[in-house]
C-alpha atoms as a PDB file:
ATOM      1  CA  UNK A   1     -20.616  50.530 170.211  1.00  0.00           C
ATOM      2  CA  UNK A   2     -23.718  52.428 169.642  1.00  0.00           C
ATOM      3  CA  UNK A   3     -25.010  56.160 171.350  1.00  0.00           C
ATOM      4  CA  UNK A   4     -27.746  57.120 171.592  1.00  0.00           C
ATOM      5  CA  UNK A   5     -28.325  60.938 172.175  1.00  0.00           C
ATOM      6  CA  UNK A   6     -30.886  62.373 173.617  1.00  0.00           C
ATOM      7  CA  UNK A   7     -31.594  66.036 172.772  1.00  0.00           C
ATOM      8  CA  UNK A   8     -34.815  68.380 173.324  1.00  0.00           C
ATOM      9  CA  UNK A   9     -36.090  68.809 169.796  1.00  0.00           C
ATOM     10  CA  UNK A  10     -38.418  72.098 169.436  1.00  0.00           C
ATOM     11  CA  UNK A  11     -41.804  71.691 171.209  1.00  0.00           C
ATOM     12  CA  UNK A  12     -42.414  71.847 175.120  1.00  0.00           C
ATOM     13  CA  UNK A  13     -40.161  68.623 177.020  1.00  0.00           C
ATOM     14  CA  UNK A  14     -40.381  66.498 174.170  1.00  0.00           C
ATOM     15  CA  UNK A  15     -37.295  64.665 173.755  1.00  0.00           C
ATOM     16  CA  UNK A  16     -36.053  62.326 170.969  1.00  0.00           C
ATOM     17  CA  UNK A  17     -33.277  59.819 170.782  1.00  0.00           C
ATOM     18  CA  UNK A  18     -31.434  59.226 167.971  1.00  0.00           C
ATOM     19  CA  UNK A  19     -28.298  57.156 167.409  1.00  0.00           C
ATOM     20  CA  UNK A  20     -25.148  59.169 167.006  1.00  0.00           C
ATOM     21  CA  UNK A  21     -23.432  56.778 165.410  1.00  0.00           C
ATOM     22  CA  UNK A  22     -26.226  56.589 162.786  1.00  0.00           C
ATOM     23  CA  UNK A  23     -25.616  60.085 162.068  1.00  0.00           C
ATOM     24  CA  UNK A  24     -22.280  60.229 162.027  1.00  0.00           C
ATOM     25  CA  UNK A  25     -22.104  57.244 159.345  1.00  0.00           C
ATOM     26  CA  UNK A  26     -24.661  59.131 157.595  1.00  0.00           C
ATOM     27  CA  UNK A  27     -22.937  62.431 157.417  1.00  0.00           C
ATOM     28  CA  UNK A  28     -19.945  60.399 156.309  1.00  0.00           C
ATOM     29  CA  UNK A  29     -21.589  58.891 153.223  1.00  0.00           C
ATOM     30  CA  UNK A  30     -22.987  62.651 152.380  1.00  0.00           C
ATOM     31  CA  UNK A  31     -19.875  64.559 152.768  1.00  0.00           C
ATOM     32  CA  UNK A  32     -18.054  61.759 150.657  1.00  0.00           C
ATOM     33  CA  UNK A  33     -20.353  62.345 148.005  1.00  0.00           C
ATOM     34  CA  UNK A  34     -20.894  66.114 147.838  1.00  0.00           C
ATOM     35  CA  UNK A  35     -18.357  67.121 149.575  1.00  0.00           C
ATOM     36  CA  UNK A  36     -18.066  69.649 152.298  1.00  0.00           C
ATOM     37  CA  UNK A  37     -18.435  73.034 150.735  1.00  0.00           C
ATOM     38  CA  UNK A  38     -21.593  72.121 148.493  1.00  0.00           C
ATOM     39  CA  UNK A  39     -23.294  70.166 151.710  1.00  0.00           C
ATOM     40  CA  UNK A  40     -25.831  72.214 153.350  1.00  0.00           C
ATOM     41  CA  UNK A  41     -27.110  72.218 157.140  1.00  0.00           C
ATOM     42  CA  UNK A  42     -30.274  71.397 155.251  1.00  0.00           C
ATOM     43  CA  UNK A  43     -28.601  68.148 153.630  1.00  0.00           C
ATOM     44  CA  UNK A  44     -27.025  67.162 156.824  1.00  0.00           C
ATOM     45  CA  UNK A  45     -30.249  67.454 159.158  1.00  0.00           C
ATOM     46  CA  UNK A  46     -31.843  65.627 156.696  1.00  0.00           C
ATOM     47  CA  UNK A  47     -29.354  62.752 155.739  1.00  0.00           C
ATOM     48  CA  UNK A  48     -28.374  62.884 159.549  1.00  0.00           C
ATOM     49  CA  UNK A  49     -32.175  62.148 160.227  1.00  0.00           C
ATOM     50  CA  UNK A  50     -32.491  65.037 162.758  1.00  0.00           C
ATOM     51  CA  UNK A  51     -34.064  68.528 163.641  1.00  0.00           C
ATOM     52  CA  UNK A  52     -31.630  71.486 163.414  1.00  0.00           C
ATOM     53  CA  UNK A  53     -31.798  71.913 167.143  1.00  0.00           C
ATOM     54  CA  UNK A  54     -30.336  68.536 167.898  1.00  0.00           C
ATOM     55  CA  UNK A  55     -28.110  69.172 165.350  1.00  0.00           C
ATOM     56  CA  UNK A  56     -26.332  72.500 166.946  1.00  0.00           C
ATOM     57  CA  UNK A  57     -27.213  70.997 170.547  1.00  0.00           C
ATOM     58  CA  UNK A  58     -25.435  67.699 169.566  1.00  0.00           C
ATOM     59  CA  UNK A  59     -22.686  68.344 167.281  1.00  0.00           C
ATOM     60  CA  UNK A  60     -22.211  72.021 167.209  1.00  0.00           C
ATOM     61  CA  UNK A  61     -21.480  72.965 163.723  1.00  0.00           C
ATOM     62  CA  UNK A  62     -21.070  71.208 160.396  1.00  0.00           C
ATOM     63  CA  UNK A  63     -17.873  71.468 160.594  1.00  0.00           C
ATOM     64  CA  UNK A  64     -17.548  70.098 164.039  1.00  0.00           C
ATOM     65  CA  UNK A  65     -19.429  66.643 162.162  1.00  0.00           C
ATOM     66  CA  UNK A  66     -16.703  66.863 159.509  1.00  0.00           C
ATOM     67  CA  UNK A  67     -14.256  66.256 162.218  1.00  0.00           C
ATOM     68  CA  UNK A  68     -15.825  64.017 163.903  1.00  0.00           C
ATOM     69  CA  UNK A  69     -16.440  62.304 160.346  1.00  0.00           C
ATOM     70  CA  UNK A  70     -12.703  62.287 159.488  1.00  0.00           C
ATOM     71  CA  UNK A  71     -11.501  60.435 163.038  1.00  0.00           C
ATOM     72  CA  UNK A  72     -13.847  58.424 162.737  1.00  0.00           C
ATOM     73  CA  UNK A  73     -12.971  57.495 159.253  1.00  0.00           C
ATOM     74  CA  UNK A  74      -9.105  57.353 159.404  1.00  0.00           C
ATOM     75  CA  UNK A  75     -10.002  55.149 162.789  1.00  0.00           C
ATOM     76  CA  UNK A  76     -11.959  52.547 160.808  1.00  0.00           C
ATOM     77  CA  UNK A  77      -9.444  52.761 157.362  1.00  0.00           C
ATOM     78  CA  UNK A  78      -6.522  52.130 159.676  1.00  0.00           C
ATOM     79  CA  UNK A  79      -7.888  49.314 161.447  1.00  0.00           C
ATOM     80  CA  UNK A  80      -9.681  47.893 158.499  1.00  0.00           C
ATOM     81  CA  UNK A  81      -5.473  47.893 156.773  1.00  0.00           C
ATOM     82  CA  UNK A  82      -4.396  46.522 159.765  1.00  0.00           C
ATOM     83  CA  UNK A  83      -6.863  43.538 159.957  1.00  0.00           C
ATOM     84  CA  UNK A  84      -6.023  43.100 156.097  1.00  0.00           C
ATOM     85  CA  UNK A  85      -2.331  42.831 156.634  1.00  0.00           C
ATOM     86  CA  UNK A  86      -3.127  40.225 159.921  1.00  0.00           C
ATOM     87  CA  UNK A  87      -5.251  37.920 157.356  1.00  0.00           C
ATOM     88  CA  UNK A  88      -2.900  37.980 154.287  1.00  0.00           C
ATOM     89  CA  UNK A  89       0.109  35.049 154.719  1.00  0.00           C
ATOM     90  CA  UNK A  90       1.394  36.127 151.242  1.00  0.00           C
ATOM     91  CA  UNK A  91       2.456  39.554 150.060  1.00  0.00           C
ATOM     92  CA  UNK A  92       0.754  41.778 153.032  1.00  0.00           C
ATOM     93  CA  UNK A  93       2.379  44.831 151.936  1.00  0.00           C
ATOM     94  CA  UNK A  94       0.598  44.406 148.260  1.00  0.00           C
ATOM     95  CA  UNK A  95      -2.472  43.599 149.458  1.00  0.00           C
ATOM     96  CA  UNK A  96      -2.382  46.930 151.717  1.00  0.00           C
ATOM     97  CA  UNK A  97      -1.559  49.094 148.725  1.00  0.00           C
ATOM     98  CA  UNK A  98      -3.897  47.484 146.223  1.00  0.00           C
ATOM     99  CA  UNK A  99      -6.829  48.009 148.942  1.00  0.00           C
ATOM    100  CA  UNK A 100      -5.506  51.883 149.909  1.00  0.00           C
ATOM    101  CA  UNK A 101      -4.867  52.828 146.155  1.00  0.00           C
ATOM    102  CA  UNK A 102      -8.171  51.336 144.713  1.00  0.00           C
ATOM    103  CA  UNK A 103     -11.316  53.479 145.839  1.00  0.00           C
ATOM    104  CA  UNK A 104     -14.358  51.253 147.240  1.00  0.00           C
ATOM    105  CA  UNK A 105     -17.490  50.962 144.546  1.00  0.00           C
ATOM    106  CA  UNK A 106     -19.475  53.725 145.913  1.00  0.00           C
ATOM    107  CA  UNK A 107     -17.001  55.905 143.403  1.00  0.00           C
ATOM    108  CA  UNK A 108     -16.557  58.783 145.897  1.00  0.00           C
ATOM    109  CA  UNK A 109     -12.874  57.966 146.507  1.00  0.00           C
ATOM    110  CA  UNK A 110     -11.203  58.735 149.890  1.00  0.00           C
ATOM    111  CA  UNK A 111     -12.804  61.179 152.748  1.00  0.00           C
ATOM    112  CA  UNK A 112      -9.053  62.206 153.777  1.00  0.00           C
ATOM    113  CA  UNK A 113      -7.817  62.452 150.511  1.00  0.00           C
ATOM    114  CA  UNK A 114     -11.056  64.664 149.481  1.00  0.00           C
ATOM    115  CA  UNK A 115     -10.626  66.483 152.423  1.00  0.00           C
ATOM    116  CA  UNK A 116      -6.698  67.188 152.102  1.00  0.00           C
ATOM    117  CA  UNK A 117      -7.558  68.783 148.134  1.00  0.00           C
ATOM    118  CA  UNK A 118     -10.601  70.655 149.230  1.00  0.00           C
ATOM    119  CA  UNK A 119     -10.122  72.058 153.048  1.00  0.00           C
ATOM    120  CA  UNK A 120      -6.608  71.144 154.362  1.00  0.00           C
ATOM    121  CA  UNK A 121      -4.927  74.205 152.677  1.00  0.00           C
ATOM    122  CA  UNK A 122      -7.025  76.462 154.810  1.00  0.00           C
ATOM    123  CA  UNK A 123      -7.965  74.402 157.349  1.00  0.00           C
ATOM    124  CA  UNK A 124      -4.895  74.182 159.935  1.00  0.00           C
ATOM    125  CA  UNK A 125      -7.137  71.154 162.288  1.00  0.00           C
ATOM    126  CA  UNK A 126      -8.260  69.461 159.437  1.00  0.00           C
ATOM    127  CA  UNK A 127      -4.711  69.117 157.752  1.00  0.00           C
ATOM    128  CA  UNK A 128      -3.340  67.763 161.301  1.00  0.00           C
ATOM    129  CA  UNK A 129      -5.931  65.534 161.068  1.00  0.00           C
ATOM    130  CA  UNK A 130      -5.451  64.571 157.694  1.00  0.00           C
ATOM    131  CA  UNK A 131      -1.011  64.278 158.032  1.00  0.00           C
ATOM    132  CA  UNK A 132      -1.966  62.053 161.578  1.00  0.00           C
ATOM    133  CA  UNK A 133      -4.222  59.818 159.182  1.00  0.00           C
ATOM    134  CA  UNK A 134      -1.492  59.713 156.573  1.00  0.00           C
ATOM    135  CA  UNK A 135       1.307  59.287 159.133  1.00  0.00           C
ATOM    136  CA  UNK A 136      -1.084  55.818 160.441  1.00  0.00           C
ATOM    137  CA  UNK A 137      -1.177  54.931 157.117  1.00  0.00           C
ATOM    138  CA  UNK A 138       2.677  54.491 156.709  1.00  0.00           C
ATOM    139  CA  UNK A 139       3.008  53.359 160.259  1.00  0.00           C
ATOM    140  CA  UNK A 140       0.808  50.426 159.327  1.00  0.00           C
ATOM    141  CA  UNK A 141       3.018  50.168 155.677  1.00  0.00           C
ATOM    142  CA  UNK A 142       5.925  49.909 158.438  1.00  0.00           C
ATOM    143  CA  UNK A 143       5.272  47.689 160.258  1.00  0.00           C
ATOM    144  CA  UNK A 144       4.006  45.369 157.473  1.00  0.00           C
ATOM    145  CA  UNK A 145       7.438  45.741 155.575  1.00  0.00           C
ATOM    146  CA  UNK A 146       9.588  44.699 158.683  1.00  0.00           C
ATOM    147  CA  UNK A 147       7.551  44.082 162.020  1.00  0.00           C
ATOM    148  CA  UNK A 148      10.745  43.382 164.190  1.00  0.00           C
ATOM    149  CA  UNK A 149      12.166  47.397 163.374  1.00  0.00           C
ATOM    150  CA  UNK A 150       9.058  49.086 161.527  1.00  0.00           C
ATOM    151  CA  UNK A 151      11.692  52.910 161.609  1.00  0.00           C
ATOM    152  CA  UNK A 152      13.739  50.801 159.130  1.00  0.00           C
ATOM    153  CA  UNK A 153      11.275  50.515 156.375  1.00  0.00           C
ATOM    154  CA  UNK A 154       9.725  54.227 157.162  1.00  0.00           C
ATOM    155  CA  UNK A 155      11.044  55.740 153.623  1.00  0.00           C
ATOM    156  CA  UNK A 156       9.458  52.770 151.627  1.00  0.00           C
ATOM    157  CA  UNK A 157       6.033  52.760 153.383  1.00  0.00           C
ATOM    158  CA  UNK A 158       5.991  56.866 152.511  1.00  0.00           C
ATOM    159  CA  UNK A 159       6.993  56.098 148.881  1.00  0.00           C
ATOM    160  CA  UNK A 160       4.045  53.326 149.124  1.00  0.00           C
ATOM    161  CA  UNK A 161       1.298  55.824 150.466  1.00  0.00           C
ATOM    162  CA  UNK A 162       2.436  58.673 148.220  1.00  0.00           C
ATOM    163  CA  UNK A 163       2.122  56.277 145.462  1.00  0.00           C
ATOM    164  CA  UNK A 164      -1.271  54.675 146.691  1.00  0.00           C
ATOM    165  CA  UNK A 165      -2.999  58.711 147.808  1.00  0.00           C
ATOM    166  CA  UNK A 166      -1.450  59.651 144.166  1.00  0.00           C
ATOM    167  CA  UNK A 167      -3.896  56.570 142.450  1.00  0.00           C
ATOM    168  CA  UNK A 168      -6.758  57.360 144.461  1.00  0.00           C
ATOM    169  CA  UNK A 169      -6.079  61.049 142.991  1.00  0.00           C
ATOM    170  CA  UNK A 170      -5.534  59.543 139.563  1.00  0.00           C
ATOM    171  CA  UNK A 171      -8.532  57.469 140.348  1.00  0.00           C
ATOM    172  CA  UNK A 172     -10.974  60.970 140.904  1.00  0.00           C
ATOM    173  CA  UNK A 173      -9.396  62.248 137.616  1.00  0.00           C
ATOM    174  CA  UNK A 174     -11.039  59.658 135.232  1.00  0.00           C
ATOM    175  CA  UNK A 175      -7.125  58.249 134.752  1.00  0.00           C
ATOM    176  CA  UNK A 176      -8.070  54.837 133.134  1.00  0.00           C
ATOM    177  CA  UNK A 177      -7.529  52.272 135.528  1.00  0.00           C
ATOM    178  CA  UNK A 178      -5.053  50.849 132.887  1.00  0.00           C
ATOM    179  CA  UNK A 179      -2.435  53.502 133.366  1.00  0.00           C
ATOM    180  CA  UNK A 180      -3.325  53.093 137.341  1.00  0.00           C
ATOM    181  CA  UNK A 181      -2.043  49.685 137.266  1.00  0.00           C
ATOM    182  CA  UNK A 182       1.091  50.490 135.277  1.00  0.00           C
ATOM    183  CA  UNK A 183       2.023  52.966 137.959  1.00  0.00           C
ATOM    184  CA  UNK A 184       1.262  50.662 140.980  1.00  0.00           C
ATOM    185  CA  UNK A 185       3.466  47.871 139.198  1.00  0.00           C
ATOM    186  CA  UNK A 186       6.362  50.167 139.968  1.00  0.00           C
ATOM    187  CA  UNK A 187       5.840  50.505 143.377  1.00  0.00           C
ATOM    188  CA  UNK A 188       7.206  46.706 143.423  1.00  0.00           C
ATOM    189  CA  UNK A 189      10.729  46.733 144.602  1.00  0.00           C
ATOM    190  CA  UNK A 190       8.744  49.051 147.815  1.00  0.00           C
ATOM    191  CA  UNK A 191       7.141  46.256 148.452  1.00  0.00           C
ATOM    192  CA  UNK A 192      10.107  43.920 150.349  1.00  0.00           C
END
């Protein structure tokens, strides 16, 4: 589903549209590579393809777009898992933690798990944010593990998400992906 905002940009009645969605996704990519604290309004407005003014008229404050950014991220991760367990026959729960604990190529790892090491600690909206994503994350582990009584298997799908966040961390360390897959393999008897 795409919006399309339409904001008065500086200059007498002239407004613009511009795709929200576009922006978001944009603001996504940025803050996933530079992270919040070094982004700048500057780099947002620009990556974000829009003036300052529709910037604070649309979105409010950057970080108003970084919590937009991280629903909208832990949205799409958990139902991206979830379609990934529905289309595996064989060993769902392994192919969930090999997808969660390896990052994707761009090699910026994780928005939440960025965001819980740089802003949770003083951040008490993005940290409830953050422990809701994480809390999906081993409701979707859960259910995989046993889908007739998912609050059975709630201790093993948090020991597999604290061992899949802990690669991704291992992962942003420069950990060679070696020693990544030695700890993963003992995350097996989590796994039934």
């Amino acid at each position: 589903m795409t919006r399309t905002s339409e904001k008065l940009l500086t200059g007498p009645g002239r407004p613009r549209a511009f795709d929200e969605d576009v922006a978001l996704d944009a603001a996504l990519q940025l803050f996933r590579t530079q992270g919040y604290e070094v982004t700048s309004l500057s780099d947002l407005t620009s990556a974000m393809g829009i003036s300052r003014s529709s910037f604070y008229a649309s979105f409010g404050c950057k970080r108003d777009v970084l919590v937009a950014v991280i629903r909208r991220y832990s949205a799409r991760g958990l139902a991206a898992l979830r379609g990934i367990r529905d289309a595996t026959a064989e060993q769902p729960a392994r192919a969930l933690l090999t997808r969660l604990a390896n990052p994707d190529d761009s090699g910026h790892g994780c928005l939440v798990v960025n965001c819980i090491s740089e802003l949770a600690p003083g951040d008490p909206e993005i940290q409830a944010i953050c422990r809701a994503h994480v809390e999906g994350l081993e409701k979707v582990f859960a259910e995989t593990l046993n889908p007739s009584a998912p609050q059975t298997a709630q201790v093993k799908a948090r020991v597999l998400v604290s061992i899949a966040l802990g690669a991704l961390t291992l992962h942003k360390s420069g950990i060679p992906q070696e020693r990544i897959d030695e700890t993963l393999a003992e995350a097996d008897p989590f796994l039934t």
